[in-house]
PDB file of N, CA and C in Angstrom:
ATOM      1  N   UNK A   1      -6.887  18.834   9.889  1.00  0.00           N
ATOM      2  CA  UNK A   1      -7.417  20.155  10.122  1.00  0.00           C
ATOM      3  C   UNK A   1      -6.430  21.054  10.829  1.00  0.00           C
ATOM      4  N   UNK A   2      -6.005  20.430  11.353  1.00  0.00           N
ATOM      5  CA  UNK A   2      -4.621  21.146  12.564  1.00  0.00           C
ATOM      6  C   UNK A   2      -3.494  20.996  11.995  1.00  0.00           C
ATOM      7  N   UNK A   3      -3.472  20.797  10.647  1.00  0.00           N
ATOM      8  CA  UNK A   3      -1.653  20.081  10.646  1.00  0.00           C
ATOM      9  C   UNK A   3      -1.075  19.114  11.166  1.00  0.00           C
ATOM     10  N   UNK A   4       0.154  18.766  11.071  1.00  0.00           N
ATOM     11  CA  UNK A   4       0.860  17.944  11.650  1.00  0.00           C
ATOM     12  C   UNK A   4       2.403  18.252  12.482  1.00  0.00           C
ATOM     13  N   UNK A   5       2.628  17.673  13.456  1.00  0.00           N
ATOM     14  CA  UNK A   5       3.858  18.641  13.730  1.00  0.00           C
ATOM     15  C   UNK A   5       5.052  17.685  13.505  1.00  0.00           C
ATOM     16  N   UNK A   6       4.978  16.784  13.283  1.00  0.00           N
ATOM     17  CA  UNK A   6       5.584  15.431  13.109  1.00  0.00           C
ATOM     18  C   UNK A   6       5.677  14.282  12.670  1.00  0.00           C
ATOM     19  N   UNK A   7       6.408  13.153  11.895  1.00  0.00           N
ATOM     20  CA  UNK A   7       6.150  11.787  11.362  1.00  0.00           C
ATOM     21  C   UNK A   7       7.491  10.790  11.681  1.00  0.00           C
ATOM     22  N   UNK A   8       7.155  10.081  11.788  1.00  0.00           N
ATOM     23  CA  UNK A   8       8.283   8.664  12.121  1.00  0.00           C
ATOM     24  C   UNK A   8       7.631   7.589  11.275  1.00  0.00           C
ATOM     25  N   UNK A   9       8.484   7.211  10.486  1.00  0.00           N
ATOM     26  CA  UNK A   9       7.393   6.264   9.191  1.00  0.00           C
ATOM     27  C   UNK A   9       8.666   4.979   9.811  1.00  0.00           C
ATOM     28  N   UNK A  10       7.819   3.832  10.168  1.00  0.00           N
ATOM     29  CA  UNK A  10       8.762   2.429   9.956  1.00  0.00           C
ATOM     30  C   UNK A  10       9.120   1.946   8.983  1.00  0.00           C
ATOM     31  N   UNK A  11      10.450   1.006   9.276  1.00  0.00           N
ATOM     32  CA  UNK A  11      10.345  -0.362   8.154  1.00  0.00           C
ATOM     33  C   UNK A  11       9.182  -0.740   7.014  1.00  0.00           C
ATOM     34  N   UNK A  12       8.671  -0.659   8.223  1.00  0.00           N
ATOM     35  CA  UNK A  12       6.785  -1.732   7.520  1.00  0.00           C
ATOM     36  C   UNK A  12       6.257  -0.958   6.646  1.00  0.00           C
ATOM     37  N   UNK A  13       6.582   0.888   6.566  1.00  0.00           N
ATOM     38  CA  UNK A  13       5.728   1.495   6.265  1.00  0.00           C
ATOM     39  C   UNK A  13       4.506   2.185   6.872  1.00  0.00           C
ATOM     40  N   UNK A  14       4.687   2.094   7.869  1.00  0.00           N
ATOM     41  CA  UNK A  14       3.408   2.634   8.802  1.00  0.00           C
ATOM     42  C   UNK A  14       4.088   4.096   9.794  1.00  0.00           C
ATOM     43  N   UNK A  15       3.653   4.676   9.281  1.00  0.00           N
ATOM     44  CA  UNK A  15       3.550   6.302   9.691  1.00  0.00           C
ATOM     45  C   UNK A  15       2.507   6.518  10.816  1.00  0.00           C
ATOM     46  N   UNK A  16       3.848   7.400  12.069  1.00  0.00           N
ATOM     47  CA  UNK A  16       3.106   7.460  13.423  1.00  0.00           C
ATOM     48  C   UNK A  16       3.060   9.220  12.766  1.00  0.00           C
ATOM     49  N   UNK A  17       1.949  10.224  12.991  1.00  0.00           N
ATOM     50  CA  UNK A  17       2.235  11.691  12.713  1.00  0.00           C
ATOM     51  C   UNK A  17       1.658  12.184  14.146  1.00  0.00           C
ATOM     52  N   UNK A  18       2.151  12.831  14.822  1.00  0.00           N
ATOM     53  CA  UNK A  18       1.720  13.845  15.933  1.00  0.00           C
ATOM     54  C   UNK A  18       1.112  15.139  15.419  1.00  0.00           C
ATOM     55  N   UNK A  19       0.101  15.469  15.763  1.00  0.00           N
ATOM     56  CA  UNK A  19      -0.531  16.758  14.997  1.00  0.00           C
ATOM     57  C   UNK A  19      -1.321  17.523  16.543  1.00  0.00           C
ATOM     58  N   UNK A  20      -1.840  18.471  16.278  1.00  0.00           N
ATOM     59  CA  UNK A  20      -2.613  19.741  17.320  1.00  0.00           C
ATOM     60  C   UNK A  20      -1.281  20.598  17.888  1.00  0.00           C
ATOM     61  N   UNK A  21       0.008  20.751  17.683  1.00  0.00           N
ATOM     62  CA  UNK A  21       0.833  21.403  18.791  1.00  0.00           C
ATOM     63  C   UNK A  21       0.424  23.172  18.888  1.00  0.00           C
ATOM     64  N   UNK A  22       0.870  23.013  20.140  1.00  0.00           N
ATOM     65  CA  UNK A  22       0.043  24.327  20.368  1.00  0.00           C
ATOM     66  C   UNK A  22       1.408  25.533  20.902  1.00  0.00           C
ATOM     67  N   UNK A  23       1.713  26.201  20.733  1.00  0.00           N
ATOM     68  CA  UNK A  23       2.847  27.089  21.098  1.00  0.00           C
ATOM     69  C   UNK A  23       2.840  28.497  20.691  1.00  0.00           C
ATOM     70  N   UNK A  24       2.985  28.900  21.762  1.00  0.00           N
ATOM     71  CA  UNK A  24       3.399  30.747  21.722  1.00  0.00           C
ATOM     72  C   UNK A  24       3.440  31.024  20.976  1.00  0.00           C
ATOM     73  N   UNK A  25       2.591  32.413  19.959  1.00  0.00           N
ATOM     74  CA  UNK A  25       3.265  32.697  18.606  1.00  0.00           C
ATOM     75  C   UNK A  25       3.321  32.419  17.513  1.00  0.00           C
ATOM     76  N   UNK A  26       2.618  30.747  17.653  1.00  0.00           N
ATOM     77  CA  UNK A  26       2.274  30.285  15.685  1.00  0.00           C
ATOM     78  C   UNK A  26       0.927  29.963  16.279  1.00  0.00           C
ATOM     79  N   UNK A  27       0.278  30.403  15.303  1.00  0.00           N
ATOM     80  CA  UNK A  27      -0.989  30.440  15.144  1.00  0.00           C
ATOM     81  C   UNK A  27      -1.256  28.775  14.923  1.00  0.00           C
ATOM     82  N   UNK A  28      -2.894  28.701  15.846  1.00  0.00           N
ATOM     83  CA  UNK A  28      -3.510  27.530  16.349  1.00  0.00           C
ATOM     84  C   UNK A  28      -4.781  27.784  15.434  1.00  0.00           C
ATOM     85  N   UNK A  29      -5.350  26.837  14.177  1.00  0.00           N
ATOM     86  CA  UNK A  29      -6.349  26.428  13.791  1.00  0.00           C
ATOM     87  C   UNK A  29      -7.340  25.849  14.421  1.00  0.00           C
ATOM     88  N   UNK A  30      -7.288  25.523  15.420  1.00  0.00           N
ATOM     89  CA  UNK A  30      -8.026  24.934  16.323  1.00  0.00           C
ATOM     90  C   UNK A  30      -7.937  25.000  17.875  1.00  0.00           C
ATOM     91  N   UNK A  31      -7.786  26.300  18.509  1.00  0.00           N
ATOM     92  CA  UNK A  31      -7.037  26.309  19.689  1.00  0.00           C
ATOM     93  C   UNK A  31      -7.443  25.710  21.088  1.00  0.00           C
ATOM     94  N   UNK A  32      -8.495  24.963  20.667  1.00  0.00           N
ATOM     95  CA  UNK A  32      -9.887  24.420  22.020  1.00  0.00           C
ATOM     96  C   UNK A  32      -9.605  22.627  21.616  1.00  0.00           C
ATOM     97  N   UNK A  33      -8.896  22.556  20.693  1.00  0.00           N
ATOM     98  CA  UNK A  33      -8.640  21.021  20.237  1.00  0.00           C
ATOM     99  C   UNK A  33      -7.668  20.557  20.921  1.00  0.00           C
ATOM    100  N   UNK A  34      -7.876  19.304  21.140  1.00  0.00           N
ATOM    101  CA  UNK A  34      -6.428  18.327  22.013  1.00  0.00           C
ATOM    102  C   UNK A  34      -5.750  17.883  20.835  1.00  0.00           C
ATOM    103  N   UNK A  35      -4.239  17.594  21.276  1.00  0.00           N
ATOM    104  CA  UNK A  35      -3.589  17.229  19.788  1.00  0.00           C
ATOM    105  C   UNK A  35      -3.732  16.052  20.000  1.00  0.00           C
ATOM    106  N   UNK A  36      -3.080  15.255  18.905  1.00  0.00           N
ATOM    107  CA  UNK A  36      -3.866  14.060  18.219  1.00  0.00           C
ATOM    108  C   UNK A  36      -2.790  13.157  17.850  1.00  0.00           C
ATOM    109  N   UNK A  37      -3.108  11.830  17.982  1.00  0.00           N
ATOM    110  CA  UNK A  37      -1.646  11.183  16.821  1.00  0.00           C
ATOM    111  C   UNK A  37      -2.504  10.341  15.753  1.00  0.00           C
ATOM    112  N   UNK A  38      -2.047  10.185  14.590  1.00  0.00           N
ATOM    113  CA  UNK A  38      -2.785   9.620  13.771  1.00  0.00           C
ATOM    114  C   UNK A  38      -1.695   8.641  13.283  1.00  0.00           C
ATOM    115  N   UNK A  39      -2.295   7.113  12.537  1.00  0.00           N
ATOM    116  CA  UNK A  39      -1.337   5.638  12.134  1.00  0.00           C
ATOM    117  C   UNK A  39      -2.001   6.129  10.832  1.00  0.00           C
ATOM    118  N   UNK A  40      -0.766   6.111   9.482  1.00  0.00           N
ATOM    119  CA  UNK A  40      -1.081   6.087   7.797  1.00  0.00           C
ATOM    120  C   UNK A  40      -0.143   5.015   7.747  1.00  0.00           C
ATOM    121  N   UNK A  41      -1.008   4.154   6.758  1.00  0.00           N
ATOM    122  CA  UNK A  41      -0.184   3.029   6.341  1.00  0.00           C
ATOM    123  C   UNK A  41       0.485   3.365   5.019  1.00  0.00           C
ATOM    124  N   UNK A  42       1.435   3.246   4.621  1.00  0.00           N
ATOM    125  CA  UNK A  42       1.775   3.866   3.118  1.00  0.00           C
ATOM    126  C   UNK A  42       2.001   3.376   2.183  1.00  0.00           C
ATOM    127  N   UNK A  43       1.831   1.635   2.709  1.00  0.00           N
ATOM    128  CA  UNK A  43       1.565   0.478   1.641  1.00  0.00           C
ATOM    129  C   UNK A  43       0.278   0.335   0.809  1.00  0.00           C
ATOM    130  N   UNK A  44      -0.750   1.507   1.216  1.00  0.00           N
ATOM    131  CA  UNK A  44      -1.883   1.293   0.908  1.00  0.00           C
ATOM    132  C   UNK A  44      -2.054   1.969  -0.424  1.00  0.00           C
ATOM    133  N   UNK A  45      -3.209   1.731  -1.219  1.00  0.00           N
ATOM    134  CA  UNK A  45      -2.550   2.463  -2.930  1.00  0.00           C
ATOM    135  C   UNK A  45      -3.247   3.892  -2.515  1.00  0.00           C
ATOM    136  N   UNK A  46      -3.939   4.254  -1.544  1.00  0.00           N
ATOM    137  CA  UNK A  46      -4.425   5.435  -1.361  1.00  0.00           C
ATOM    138  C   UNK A  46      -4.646   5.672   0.073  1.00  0.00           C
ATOM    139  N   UNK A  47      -3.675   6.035   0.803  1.00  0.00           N
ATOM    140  CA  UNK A  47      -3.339   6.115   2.269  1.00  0.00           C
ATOM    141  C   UNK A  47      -4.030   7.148   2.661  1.00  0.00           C
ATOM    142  N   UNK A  48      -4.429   7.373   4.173  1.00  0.00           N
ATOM    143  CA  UNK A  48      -5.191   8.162   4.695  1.00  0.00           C
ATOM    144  C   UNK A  48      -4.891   7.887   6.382  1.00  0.00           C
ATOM    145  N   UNK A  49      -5.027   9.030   6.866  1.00  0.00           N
ATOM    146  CA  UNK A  49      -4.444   9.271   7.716  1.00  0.00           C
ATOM    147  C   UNK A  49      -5.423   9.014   9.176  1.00  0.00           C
ATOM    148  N   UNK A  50      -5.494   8.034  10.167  1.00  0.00           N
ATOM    149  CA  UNK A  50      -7.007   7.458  11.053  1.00  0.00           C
ATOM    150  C   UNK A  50      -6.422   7.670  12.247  1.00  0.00           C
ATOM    151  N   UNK A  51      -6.944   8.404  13.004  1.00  0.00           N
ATOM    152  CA  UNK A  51      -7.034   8.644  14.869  1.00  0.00           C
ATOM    153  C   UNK A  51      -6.879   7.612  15.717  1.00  0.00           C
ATOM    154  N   UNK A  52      -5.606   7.823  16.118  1.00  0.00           N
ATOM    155  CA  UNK A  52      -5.498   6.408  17.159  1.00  0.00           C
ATOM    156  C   UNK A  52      -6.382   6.882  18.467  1.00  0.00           C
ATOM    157  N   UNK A  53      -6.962   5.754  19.049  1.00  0.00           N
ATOM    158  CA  UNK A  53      -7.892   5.925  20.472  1.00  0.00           C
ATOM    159  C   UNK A  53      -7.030   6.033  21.315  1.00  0.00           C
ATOM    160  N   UNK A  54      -6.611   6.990  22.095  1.00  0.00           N
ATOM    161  CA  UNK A  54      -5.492   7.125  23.325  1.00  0.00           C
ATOM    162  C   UNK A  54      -6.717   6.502  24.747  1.00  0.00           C
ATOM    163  N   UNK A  55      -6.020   5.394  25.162  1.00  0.00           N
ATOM    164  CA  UNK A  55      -6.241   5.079  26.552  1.00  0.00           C
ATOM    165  C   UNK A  55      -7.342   5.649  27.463  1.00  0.00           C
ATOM    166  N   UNK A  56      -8.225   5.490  28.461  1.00  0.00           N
ATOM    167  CA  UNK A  56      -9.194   5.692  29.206  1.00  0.00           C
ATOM    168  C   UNK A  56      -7.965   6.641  30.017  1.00  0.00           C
ATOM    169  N   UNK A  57      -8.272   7.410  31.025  1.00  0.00           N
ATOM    170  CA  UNK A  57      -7.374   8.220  31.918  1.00  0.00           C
ATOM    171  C   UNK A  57      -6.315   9.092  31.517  1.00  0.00           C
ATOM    172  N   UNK A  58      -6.193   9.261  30.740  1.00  0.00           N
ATOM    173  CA  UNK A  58      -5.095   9.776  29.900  1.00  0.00           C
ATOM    174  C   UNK A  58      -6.179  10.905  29.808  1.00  0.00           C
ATOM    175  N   UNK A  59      -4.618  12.555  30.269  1.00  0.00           N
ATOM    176  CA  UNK A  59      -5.360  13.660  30.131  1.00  0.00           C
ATOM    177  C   UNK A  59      -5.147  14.473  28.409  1.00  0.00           C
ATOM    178  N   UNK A  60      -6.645  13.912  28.388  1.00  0.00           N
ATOM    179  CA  UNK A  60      -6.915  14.332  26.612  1.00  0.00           C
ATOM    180  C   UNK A  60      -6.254  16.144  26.401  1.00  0.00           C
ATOM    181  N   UNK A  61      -7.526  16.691  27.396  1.00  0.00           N
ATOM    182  CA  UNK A  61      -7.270  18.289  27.448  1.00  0.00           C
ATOM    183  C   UNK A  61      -6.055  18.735  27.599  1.00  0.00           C
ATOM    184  N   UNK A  62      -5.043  18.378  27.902  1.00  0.00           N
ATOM    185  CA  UNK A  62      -3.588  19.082  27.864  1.00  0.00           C
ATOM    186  C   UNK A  62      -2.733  18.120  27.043  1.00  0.00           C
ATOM    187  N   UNK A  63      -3.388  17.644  26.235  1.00  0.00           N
ATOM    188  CA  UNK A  63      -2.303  16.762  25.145  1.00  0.00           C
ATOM    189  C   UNK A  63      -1.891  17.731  24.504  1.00  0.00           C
ATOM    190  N   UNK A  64      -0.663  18.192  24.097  1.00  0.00           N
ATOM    191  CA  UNK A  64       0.302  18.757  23.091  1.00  0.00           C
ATOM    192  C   UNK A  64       1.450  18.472  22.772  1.00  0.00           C
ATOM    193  N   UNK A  65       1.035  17.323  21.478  1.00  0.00           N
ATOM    194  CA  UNK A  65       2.769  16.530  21.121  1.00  0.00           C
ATOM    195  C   UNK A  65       3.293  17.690  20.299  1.00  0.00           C
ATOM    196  N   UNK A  66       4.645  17.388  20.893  1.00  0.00           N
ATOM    197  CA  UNK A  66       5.062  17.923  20.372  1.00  0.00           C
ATOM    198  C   UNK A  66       6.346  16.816  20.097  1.00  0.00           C
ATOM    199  N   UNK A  67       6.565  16.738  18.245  1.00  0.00           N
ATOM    200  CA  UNK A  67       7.583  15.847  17.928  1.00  0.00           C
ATOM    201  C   UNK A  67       6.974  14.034  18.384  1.00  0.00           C
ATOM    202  N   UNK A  68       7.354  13.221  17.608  1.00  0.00           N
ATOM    203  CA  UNK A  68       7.032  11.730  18.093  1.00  0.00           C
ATOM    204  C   UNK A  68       8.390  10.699  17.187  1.00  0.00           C
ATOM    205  N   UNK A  69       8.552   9.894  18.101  1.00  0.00           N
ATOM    206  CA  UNK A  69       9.601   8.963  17.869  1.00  0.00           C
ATOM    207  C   UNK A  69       9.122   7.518  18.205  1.00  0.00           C
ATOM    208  N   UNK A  70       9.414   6.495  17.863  1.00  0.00           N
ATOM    209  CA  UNK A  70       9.049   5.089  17.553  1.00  0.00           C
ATOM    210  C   UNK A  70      10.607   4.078  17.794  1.00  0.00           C
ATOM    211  N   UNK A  71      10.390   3.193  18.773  1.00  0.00           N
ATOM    212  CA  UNK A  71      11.056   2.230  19.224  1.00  0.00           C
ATOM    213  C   UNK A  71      11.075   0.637  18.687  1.00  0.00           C
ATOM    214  N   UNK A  72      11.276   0.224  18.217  1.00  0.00           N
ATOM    215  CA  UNK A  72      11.468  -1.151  17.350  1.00  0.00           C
ATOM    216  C   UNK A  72      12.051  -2.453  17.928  1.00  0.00           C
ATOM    217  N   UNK A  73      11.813  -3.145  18.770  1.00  0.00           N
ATOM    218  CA  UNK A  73      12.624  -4.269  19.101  1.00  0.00           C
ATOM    219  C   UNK A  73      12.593  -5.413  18.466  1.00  0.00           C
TER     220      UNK A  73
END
């Protein structure tokens, strides 16, 4: 609904996307929404894009990713 502002797809195929960013000047579809990260698997024959649960304490209301990157060990 918000777009996306970002993707980092692994090895495996599994796509991290950061979406809601909110900034000066480009217009916000949703401007009362917290942004969001969503996991698409892209091995799947019809992928779709599902809301990861961010953590208890974690401040939802001022989430705004902006950009996301993925670490691999």
């Amino acid at each position: 609904e918000t777009g996306s502002e970002d993707i980092d797809i692994l090895p495996n195929g599994l796509a991290f996307i950061s979406s809601g960013l909110k900034y000066p000047g480009i217009k916000s579809f949703a401007p009362d929404k917290p942004g969001e990260i969503f996991l698409m698997d892209l091995n799947e024959d019809n992928p779709r894009a599902v809301e990861l649960r961010i953590s208890r304490g974690f401040d939802m209301a001022s989430f705004n990713p902006h950009g996301i990157s993925t670490y691999v060990d």
